[in-house]
Every structure is written in structure tokens, then in C-alpha cells.
C-alpha atoms as a PDB file:
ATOM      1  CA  UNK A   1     -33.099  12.279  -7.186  1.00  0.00           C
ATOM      2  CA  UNK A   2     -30.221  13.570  -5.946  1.00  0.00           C
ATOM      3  CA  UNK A   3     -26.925  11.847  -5.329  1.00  0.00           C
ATOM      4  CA  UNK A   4     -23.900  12.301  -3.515  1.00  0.00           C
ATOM      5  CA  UNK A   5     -20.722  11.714  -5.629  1.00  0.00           C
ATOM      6  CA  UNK A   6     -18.119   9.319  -4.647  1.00  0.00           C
ATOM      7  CA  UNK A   7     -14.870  11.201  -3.387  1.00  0.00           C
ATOM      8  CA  UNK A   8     -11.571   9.719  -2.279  1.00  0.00           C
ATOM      9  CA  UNK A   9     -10.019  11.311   0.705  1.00  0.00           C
ATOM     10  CA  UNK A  10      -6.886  12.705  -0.221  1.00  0.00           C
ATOM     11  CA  UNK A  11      -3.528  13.658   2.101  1.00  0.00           C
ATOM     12  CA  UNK A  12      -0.521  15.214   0.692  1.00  0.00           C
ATOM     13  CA  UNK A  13       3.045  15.806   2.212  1.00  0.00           C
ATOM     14  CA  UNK A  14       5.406  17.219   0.417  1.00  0.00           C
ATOM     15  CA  UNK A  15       6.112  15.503  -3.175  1.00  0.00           C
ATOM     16  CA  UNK A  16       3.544  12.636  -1.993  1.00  0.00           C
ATOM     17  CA  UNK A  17      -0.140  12.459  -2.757  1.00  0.00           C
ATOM     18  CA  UNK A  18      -2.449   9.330  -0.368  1.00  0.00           C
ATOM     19  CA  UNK A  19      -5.582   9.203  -1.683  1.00  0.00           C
ATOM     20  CA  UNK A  20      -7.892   6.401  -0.794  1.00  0.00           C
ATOM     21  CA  UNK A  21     -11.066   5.220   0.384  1.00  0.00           C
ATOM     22  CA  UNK A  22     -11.256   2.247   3.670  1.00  0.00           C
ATOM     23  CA  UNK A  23     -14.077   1.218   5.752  1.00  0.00           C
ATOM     24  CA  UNK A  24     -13.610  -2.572   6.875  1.00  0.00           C
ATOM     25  CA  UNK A  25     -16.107  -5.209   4.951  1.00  0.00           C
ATOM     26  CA  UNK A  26     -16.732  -2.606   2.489  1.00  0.00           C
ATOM     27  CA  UNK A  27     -13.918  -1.355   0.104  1.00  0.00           C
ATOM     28  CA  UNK A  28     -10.142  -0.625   0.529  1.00  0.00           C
ATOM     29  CA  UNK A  29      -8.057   1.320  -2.112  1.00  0.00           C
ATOM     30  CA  UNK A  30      -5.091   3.792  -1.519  1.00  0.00           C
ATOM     31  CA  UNK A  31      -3.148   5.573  -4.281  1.00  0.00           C
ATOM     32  CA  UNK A  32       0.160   7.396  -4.732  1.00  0.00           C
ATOM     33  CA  UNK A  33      -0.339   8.550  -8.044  1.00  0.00           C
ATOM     34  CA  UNK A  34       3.282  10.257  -7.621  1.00  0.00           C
ATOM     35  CA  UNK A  35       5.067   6.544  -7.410  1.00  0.00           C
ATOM     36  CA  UNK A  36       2.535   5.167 -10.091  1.00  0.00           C
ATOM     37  CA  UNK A  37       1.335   2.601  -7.111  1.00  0.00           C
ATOM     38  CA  UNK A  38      -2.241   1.642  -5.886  1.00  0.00           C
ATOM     39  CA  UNK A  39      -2.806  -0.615  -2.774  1.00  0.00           C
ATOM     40  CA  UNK A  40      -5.290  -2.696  -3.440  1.00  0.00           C
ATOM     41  CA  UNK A  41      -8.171  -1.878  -5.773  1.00  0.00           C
ATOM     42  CA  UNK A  42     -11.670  -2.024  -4.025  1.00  0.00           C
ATOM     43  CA  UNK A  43     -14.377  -1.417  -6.393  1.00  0.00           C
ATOM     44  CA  UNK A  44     -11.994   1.174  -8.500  1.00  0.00           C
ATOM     45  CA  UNK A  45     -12.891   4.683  -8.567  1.00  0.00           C
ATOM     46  CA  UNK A  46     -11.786   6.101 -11.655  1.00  0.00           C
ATOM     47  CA  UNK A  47      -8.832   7.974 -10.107  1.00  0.00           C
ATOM     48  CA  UNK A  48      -7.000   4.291  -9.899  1.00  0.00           C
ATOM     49  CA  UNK A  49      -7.477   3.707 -13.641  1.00  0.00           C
ATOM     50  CA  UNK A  50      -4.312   6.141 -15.020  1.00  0.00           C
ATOM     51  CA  UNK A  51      -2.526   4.014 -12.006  1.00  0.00           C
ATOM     52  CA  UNK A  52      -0.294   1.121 -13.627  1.00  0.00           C
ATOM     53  CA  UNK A  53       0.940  -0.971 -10.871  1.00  0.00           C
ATOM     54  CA  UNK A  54      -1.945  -2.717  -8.759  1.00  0.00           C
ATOM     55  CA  UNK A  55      -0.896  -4.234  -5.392  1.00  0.00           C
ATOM     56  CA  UNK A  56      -3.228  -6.616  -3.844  1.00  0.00           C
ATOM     57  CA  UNK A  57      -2.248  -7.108  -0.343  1.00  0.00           C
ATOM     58  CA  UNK A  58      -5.259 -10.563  -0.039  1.00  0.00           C
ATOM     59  CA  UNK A  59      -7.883 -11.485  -1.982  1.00  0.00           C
ATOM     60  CA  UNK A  60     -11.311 -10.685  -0.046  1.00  0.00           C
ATOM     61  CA  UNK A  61     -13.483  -9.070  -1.848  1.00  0.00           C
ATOM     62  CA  UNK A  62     -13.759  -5.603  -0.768  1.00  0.00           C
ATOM     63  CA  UNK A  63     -10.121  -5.377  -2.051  1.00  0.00           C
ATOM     64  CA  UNK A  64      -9.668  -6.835  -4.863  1.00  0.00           C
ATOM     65  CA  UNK A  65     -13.408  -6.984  -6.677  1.00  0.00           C
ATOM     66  CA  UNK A  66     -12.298  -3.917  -8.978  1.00  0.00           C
ATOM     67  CA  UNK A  67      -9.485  -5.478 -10.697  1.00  0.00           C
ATOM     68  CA  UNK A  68     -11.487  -6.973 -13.470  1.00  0.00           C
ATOM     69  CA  UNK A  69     -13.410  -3.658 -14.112  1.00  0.00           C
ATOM     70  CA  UNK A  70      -9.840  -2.002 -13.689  1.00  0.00           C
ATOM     71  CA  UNK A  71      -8.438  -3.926 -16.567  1.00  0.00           C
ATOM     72  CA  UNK A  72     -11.794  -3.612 -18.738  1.00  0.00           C
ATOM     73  CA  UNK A  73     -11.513   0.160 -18.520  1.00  0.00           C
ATOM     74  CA  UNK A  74      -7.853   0.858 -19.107  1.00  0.00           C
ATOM     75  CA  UNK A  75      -8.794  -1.115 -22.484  1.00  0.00           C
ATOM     76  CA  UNK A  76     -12.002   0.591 -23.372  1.00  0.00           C
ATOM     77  CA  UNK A  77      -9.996   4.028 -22.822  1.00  0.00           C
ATOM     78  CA  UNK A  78      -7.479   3.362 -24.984  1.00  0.00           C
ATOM     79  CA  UNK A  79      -4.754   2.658 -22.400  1.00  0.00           C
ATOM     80  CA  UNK A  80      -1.894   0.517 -22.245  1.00  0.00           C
ATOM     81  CA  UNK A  81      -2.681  -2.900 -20.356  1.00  0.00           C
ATOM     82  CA  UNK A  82      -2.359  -2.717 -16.322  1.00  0.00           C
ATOM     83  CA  UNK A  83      -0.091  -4.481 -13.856  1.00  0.00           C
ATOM     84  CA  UNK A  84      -1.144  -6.158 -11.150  1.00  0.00           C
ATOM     85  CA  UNK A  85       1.380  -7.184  -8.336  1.00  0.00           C
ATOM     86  CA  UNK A  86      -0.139 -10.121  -6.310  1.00  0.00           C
ATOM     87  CA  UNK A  87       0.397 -13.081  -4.067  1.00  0.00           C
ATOM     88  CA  UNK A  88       1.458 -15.586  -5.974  1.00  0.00           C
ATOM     89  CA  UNK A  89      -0.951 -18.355  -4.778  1.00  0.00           C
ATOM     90  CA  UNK A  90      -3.362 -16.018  -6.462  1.00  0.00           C
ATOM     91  CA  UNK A  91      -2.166 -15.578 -10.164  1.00  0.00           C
ATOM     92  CA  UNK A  92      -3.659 -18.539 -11.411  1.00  0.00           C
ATOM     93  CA  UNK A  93      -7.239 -18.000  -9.785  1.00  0.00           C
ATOM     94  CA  UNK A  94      -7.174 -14.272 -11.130  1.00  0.00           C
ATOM     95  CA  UNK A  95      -5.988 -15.808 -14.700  1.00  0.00           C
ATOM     96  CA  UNK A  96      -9.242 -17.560 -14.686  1.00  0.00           C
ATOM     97  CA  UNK A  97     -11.208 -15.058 -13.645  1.00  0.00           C
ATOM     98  CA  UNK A  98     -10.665 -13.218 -16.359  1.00  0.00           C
ATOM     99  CA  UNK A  99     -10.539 -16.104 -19.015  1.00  0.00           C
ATOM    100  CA  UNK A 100     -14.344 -16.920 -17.697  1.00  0.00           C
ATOM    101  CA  UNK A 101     -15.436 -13.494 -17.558  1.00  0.00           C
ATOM    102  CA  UNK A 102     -13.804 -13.037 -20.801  1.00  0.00           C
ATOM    103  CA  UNK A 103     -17.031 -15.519 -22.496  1.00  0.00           C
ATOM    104  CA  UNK A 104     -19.414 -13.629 -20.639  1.00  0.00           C
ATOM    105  CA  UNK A 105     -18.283 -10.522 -22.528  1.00  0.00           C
ATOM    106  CA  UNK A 106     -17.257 -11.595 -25.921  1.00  0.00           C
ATOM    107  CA  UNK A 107     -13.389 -10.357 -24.712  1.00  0.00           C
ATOM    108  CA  UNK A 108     -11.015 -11.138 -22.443  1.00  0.00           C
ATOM    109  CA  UNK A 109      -9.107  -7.224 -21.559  1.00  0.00           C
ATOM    110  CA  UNK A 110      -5.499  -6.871 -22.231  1.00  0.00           C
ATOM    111  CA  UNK A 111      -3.838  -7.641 -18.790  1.00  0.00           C
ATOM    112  CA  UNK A 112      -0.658  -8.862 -16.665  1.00  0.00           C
ATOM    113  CA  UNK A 113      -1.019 -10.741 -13.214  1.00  0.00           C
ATOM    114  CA  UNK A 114       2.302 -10.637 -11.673  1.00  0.00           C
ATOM    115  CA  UNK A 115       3.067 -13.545  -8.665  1.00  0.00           C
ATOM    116  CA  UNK A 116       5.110 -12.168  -5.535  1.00  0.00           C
ATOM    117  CA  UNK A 117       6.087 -14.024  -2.593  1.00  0.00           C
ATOM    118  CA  UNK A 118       7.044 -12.477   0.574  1.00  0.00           C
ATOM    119  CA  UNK A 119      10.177 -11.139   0.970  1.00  0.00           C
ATOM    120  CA  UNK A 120      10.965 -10.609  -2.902  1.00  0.00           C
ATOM    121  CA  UNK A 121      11.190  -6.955  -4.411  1.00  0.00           C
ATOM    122  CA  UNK A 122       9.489  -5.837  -7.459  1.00  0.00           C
ATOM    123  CA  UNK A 123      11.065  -2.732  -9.626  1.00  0.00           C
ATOM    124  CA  UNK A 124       8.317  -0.370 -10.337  1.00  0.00           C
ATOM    125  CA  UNK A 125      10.758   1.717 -12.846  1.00  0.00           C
ATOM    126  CA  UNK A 126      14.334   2.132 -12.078  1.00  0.00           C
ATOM    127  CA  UNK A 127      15.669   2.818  -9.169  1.00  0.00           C
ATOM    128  CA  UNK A 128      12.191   2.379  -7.574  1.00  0.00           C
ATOM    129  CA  UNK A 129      10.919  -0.849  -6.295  1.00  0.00           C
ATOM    130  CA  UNK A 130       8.126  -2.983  -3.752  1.00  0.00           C
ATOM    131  CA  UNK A 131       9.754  -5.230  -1.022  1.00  0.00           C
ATOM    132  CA  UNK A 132       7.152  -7.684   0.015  1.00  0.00           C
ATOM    133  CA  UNK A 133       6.752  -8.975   3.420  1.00  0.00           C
ATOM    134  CA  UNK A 134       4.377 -11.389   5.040  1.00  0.00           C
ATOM    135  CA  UNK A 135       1.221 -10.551   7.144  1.00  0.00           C
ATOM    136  CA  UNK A 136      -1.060 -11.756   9.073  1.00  0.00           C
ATOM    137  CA  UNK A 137      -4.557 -12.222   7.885  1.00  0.00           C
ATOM    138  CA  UNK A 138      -5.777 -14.596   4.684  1.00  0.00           C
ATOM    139  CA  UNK A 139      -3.495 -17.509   2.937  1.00  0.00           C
ATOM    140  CA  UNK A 140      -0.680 -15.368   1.894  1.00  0.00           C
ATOM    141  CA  UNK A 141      -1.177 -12.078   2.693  1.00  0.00           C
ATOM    142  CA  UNK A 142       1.150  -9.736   2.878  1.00  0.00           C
ATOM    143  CA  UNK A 143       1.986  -5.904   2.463  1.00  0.00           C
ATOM    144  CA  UNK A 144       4.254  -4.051   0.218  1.00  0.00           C
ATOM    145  CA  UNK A 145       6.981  -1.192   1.057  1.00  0.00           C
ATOM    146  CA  UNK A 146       8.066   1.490  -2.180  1.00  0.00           C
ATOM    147  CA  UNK A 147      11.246   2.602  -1.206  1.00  0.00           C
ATOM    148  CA  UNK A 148      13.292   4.995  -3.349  1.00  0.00           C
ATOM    149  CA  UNK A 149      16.836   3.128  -4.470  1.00  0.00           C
ATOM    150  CA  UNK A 150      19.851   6.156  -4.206  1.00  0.00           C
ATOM    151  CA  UNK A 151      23.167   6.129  -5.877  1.00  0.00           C
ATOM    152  CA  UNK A 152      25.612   8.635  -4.570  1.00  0.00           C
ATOM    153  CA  UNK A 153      29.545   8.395  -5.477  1.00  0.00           C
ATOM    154  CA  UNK A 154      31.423   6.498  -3.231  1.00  0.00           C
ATOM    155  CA  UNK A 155      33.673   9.187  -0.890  1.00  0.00           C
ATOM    156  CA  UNK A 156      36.958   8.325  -1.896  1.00  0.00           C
ATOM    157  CA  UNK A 157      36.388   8.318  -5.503  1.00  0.00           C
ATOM    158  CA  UNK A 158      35.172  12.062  -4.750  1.00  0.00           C
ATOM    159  CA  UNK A 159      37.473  14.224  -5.653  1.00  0.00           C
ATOM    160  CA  UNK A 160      38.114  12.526  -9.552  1.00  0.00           C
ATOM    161  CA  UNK A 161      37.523  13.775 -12.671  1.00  0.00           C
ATOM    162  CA  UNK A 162      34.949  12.634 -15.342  1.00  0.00           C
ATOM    163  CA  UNK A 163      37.710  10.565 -17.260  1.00  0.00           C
ATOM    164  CA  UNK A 164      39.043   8.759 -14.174  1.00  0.00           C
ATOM    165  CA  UNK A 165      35.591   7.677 -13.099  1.00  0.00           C
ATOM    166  CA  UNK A 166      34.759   6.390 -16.677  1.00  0.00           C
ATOM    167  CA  UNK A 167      37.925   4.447 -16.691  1.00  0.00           C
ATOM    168  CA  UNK A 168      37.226   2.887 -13.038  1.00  0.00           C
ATOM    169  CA  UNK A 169      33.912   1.936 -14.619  1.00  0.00           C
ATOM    170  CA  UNK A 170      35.115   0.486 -17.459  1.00  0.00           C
ATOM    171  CA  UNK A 171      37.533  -1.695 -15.311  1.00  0.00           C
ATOM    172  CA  UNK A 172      34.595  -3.137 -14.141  1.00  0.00           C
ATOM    173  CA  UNK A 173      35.050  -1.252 -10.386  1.00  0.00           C
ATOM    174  CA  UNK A 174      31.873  -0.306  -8.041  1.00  0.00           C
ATOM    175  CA  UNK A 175      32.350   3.193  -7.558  1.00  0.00           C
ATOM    176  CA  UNK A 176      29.161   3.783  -6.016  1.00  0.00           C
ATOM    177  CA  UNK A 177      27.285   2.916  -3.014  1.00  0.00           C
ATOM    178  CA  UNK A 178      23.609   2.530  -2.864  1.00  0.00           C
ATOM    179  CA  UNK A 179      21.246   3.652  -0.287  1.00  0.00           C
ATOM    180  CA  UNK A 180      17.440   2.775   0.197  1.00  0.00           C
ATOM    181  CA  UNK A 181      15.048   5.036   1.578  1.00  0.00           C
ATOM    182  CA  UNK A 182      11.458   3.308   2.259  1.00  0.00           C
ATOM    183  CA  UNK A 183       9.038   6.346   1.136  1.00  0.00           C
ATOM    184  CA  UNK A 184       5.623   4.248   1.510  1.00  0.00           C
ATOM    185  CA  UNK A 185       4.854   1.045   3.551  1.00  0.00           C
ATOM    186  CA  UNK A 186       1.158  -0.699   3.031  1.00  0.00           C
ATOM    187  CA  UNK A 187       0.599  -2.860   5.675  1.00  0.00           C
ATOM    188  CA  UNK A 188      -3.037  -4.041   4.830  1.00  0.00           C
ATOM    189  CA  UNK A 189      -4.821  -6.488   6.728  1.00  0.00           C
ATOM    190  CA  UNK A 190      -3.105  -8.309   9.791  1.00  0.00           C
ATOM    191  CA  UNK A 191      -2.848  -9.238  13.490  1.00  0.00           C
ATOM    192  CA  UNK A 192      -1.141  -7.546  15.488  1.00  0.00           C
ATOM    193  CA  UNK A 193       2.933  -7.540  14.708  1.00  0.00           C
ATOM    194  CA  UNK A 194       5.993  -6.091  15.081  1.00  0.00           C
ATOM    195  CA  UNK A 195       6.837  -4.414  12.396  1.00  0.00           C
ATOM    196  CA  UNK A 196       9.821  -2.446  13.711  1.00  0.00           C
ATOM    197  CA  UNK A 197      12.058  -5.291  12.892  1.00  0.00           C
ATOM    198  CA  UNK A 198      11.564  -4.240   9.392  1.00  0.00           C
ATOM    199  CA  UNK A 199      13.553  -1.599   8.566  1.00  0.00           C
ATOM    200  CA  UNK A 200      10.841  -0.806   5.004  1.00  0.00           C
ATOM    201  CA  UNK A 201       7.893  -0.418   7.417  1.00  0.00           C
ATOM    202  CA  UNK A 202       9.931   1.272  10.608  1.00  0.00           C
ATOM    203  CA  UNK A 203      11.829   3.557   8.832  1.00  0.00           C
ATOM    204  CA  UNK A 204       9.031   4.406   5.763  1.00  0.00           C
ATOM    205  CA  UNK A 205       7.844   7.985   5.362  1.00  0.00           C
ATOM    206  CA  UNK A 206       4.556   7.513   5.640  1.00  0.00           C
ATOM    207  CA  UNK A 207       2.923   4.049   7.204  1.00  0.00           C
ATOM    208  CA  UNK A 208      -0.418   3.294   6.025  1.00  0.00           C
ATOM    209  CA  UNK A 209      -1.686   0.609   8.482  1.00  0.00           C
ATOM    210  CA  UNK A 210      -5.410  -0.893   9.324  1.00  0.00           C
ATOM    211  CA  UNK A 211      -7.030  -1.119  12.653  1.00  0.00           C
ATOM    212  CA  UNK A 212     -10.086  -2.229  12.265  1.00  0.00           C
ATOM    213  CA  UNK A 213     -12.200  -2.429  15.766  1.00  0.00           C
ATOM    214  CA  UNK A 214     -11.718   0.177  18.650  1.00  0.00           C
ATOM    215  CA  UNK A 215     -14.892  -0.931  21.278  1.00  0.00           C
ATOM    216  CA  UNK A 216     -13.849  -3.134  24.182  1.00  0.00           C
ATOM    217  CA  UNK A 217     -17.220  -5.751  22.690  1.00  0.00           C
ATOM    218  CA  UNK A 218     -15.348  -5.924  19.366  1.00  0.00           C
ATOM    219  CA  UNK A 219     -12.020  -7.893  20.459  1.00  0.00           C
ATOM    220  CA  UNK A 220     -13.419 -11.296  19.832  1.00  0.00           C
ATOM    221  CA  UNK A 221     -14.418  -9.784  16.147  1.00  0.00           C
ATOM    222  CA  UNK A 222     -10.490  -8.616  15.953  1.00  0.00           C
ATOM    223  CA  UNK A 223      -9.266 -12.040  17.096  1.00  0.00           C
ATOM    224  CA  UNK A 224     -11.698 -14.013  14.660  1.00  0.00           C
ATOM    225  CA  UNK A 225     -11.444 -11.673  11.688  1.00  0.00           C
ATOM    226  CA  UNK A 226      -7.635 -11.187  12.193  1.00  0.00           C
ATOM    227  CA  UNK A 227      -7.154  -7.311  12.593  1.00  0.00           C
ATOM    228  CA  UNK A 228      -5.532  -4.884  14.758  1.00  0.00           C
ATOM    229  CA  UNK A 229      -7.713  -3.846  17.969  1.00  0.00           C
ATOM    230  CA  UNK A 230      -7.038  -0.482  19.267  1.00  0.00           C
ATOM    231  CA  UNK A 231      -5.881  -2.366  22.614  1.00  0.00           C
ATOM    232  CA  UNK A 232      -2.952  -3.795  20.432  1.00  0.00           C
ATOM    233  CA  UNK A 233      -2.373  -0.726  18.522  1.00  0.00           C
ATOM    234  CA  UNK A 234       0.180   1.467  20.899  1.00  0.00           C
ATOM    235  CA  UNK A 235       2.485  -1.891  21.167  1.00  0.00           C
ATOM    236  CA  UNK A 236       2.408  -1.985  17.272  1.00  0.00           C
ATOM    237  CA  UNK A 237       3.478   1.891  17.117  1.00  0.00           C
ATOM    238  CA  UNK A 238       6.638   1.584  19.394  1.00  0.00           C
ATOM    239  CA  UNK A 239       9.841   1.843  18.116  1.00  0.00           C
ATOM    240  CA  UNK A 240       8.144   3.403  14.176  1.00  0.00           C
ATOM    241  CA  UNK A 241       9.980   5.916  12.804  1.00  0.00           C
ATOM    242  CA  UNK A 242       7.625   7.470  10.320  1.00  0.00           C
ATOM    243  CA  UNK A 243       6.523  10.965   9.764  1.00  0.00           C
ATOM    244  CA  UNK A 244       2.977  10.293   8.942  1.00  0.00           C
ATOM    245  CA  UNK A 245       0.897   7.024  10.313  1.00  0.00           C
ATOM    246  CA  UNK A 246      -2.340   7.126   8.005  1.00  0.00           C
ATOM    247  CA  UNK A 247      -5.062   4.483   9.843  1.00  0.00           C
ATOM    248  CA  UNK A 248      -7.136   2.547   7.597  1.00  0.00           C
ATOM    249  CA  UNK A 249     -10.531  -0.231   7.691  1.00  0.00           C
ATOM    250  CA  UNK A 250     -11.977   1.042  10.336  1.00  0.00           C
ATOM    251  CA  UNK A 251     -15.453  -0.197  11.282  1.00  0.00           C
ATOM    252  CA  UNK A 252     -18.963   1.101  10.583  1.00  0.00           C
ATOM    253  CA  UNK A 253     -19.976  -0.192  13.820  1.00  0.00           C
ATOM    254  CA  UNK A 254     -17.770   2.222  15.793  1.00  0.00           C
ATOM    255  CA  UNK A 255     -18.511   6.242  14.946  1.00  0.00           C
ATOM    256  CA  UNK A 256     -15.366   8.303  14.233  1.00  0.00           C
ATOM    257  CA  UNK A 257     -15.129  10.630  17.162  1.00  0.00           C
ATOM    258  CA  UNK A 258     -15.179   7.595  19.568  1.00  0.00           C
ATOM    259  CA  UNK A 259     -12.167   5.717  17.663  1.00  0.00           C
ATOM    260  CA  UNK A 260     -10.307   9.610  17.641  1.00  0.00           C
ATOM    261  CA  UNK A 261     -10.643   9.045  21.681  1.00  0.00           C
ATOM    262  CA  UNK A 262      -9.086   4.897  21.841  1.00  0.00           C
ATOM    263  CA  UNK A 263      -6.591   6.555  19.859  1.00  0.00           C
ATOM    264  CA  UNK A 264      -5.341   9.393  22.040  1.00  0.00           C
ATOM    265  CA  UNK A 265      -5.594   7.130  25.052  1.00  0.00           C
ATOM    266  CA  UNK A 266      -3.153   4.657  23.734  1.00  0.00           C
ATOM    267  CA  UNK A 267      -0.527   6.990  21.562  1.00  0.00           C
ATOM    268  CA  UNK A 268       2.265   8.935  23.171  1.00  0.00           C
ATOM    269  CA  UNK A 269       1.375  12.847  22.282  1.00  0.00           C
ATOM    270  CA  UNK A 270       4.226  12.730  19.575  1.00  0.00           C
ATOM    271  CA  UNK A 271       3.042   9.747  17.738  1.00  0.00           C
ATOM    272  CA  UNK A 272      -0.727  10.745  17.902  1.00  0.00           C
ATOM    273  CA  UNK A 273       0.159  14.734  16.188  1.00  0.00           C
ATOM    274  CA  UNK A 274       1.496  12.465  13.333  1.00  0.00           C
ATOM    275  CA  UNK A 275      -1.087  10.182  13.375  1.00  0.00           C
ATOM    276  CA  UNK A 276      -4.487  10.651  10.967  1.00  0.00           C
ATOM    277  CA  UNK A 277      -7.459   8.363   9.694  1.00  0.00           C
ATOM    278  CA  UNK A 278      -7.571   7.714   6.113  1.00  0.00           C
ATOM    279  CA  UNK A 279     -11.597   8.502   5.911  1.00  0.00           C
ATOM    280  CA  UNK A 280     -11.487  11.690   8.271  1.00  0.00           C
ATOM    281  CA  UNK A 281     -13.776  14.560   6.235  1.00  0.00           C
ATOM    282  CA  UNK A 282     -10.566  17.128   6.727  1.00  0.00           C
ATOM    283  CA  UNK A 283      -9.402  14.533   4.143  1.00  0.00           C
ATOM    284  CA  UNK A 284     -12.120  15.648   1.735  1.00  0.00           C
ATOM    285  CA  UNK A 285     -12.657  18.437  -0.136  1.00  0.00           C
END
């Protein structure tokens, strides 16, 4: 019998790697192994295990089923525990999760749930973090921006010398100014929004962002299932500022090529050369 082996599409701009796999109903995971981040989990392939910070944008299955195996692994391999970064309506559920599963397997894996509510910011290492912000989709959903935290000398205090700076500091002065720069925004499940009135999805380098049903017979499946339709996508994409737009949980139900064709029929010329499906096979080697 012959089998074909799971592969993660993979996309890489400059100093950042997505890799991922998303078909609606059926598994979601995206990685940027360069910021040490995964997007939800799916069923985890192993290239999410060496990954230590788990965000889980809902809790349906098809994104978060792999945590418990992601956990169980890192353990068996000799890792350090995991992190994950969830809603926190959904720490306590998870806790017990693993607690039960823990009697089913004669050990509970070393682990940490982290609650988040929408809005707060989570420091990955330093000068890295996750800003949180609600969505639109399950109880409590919500999506997570990385952006890159820069300290540059304030201008005036330019021109001193290394002993005049240290002295300003030890004075207890602010002699620097700080500067964020949104590098990855995960949108993950939603409605429809606008998302340009935040600046961590607007202004992010690349947007990673879900719409799910492109066929004119699939609206009343966006509107009940809470997803982006393709009708609703060129509203969503005005006023973004990112250099790549990678499109996520699309459908079985509508083939490839047809969704490539919504697409260009909705997108402004500019916005569709920047514009790429997570699970197209130029994304696979």
C-alpha cells in the first residue's frame, strides 16, 4: 500500500517562514517557526512540536484537537513543557481535559494553559509580544497579532556620549521611544469585519485571514457557520496595508481554480498580486 505523506504548505518572505495546513471542517494550523508562534494546532503535524507558544484562536475541533497529543509528545521527546495561549473561558475546560485524559494514560504531560482576553498582549520573549483582539465566530473567539516591539534613542538625546546616557538613565529619565511594528496578524475564524481600524491587523506584514465559502449557494452556510463569503471579502480588504494576504479554511465543496476566479473578480489588481491561498500546491514542495 502506498501512501501519500502529509506535507504542510510552506511560504517564505524574507526573514519569515508560514507554514500551515487549512481546509474548513477539517484541520487548521499555521506556523512561524522564526517568531516561535503556531496558530492554532489542528491535529499537529510534527513540524508544530519544536513550536513553544500555541495560539488557539476557538475551540472547534479541527483547531484545537492536537493540543493534547502536542503536549504528550514534547514530553515523550524529551522537551521542555509547551505553552498554550488561549481564550480564557477555555483554560479551565482544557485543564480538565488533560487531568481526565491523564487516567486514561497513567500520566498527565507536563503543560501550561495560559487565559487571554481580548485586547490584552502576551510577551512571547522580549521585545516580542501577541495583542489579542475579538472576532467573530464561537464564545470568545478571537485572533492574535505578533508585532515586533523597537527601541531606538530618542533624537535629542542623539548626539551624547555613553556616560551622559548612563547618567540620564540612572536619573530615572526615558531616553527612548518605542515603536511597534505588527509582523504577523491571525485572524482565524469570523464574520465579516473591519479590521482596518486595527492598526496590528491593517498595518501587519503579512495577514493570514479565512474565507471559507466562495459559490453564490454557499452564503446561507457563511451566515450560519459564521465565516467570510467571497461576496464580503473585497469590503474586508479595503483600507489593509499588508504586503502579503495568505487566505485560509477554504471549503472542500468549492475546487481551487473556481475560488482563484471569486477572488480576482472582487480584488483590485494590486491587492490580488499580493494575495495567495494557504493550500495552493506552488506552496508545496
Amino acid at each position: 500500500m502506498k501512501t501519500r505523506p502529509f506535507q504542510l504548505s510552506t511560504i517564505s518572505m524574507e526573514n519569515l517562514t508560514i507554514a500551515g495546513y487549512s481546509v474548513a471542517g477539517e484541520e487548521s494550523v499555521v506556523l512561524v517557526p522564526e517568531l516561535d508562534v503556531a496558530f492554532d494546532i489542528g491535529r499537529c503535524p510534527s513540524e508544530a512540536l519544536p513550536i513553544n507558544n500555541v495560539f488557539l484562536s476557538h475551540g472547534h475541533t479541527d483547531h484545537t484537537v492536537g493540543l493534547l497529543y502536542y503536549f504528550a509528545q514534547r514530553d515523550f521527546q524529551g522537551m521542555a513543557p509547551g505553552r498554550a495561549i488561549v481564550p480564557s473561558h477555555m483554560v479551565d475546560p482544557l485543564k480538565r481535559i488533560m487531568t481526565t485524559w491523564g487516567r486514561v494514560d497513567g500520566k498527565v504531560p507536563p503543560h501550561e494553559i495560559v487565559g487571554i482576553d481580548p485586547g490584552e498582549d502576551f510577551e512571547i520573549r522580549r521585545d516580542l509580544i501577541a495583542r489579542s483582539f475579538p472576532t467573530k465566530h464561537s464564545q470568545g473567539s478571537m485572533g492574535f497579532s505578533i508585532i515586533d516591539i523597537r527601541r531606538k534613542l530618542k533624537e535629542k538625546y542623539l548626539g551624547l556620549e555613553g556616560p551622559e546616557i548612563v547618567e540620564l538613565k540612572n536619573k530615572g529619565v526615558e531616553i527612548t521611544e518605542i515603536t511597534e511594528v505588527p509582523l504577523v496578524c491571525y485572524i482565524g475564524d469570523t464574520v465579516a469585519g473591519d479590521f482596518s481600524t486595527l492598526d496590528c491587523a491593517r498595518d501587519a506584514r503579512v495577514l493570514i485571514i479565512e474565507c471559507t465559502f466562495f459559490e453564490d449557494e454557499h452564503r446561507p452556510r457563511a451566515r450560519e457557520g459564521r465565516h467570510i463569503h467571497i461576496d464580503q471579502f473585497g469590503d474586508v480588504m479595503k483600507n489593509m496595508n499588508n504586503e502579503l494576504v495568505v487566505i485560509t479554511h477554504l471549503t472542500r465543496r468549492t475546487p481551487l481554480a473556481l475560488a482563484r476566479q471569486k477572488l480576482a473578480e472582487v480584488l483590485s489588481p494590486e491587492t490580488l498580486e499580493k494575495t495567495t491561498f494557504l493550500m495552493s500546491r506552488e506552496h508545496v514542495d
